[in-house]
Protein backbone atom coordinates (compact mmCIF):
# COMPACT_ATOMS: atom_id res chain seq x y z
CA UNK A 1 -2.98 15.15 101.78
CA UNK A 2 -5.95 16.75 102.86
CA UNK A 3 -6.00 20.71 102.45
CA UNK A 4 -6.78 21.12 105.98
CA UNK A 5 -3.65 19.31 107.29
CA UNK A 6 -1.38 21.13 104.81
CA UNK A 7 1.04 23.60 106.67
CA UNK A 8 1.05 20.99 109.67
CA UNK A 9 4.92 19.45 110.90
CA UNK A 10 4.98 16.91 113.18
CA UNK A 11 7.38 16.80 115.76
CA UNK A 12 9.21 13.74 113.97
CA UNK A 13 9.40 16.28 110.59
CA UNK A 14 10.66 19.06 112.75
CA UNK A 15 13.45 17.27 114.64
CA UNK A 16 14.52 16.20 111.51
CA UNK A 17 14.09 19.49 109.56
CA UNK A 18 16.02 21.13 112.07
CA UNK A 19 18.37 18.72 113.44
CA UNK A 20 17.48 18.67 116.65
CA UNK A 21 17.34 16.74 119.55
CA UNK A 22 13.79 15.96 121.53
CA UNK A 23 15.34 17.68 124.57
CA UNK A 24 16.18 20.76 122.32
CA UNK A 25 13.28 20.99 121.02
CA UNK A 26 12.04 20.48 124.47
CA UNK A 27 13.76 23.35 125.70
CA UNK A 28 12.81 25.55 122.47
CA UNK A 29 8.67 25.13 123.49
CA UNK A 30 9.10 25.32 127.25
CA UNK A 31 11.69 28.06 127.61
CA UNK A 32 11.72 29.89 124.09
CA UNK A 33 7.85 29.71 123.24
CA UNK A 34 8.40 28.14 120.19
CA UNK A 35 4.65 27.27 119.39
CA UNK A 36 2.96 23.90 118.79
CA UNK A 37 -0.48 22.55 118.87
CA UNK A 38 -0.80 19.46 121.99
CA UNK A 39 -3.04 16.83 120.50
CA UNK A 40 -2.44 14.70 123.55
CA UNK A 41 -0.12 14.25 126.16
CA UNK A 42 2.92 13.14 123.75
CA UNK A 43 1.52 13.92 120.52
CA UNK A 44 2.39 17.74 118.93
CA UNK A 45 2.50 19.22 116.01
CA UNK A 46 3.48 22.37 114.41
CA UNK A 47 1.92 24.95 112.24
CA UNK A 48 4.82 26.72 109.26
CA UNK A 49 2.34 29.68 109.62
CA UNK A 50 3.88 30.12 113.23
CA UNK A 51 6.93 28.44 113.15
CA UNK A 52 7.73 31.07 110.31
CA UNK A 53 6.23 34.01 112.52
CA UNK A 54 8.32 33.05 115.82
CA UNK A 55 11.49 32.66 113.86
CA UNK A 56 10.88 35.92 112.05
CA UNK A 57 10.68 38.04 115.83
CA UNK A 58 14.14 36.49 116.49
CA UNK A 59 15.80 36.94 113.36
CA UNK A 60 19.27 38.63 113.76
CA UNK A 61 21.51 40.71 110.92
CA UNK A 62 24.48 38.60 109.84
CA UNK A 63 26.73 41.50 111.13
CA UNK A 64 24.61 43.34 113.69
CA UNK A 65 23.40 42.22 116.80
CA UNK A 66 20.54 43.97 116.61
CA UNK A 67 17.21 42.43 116.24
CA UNK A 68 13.89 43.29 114.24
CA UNK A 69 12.64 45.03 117.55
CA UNK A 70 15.74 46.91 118.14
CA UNK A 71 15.60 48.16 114.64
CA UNK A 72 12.04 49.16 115.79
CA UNK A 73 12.66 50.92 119.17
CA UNK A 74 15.31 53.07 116.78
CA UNK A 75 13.42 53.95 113.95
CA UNK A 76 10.73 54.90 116.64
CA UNK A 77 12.61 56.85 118.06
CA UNK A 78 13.12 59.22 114.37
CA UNK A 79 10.88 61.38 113.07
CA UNK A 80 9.82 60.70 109.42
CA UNK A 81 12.68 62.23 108.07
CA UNK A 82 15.00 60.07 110.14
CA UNK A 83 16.04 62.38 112.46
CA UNK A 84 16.35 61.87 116.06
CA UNK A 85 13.14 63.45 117.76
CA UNK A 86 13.58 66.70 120.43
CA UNK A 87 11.13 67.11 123.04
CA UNK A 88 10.35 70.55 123.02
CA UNK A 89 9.61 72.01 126.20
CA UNK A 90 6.06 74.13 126.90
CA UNK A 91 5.95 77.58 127.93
């Protein structure tokens, strides 16, 4: 295969991959943003590079609800010690 092309899944690859049907996968681009390169009207494919990146913003913890951003508001939110920051009011 031609270094270029390597990293590139075809929709075909992908449904089967990931088990899906075309009408999932459907709804994954059109209402999810799943990203994919249109090389004509029916013909996509899909680049791991961002495949990986959009799965990694939704990732989850097996026994938190939280996700990566809500980890990120919180931490945020912490000084660099950890603790919670004050606003301290002018005089």
């Amino acid at each position: 295969m031609n270094e270029m092309l390597k990293g590139m899944i075809t929709e075909e690859e992908l449904l089967k991959l990931m088990s899906l049907k075309p009408s999932e996968l459907s709804y994954l681009r059109h209402e999810k943003g799943l990203p994919y390169v249109k090389l004509t009207i029916k013909r996509r494919v899909y680049l791991e590079e961002d495949l990986m990146e959009w799965f990694m913003g939704r990732r989850t913890v097996a026994d938190s609800a939280e996700t990566p951003k809500d980890i990120q508001s919180k931490t945020s939110a912490t000084d660099a010690g950890g603790l919670p920051r004050t606003q301290v009011d002018a005089d």
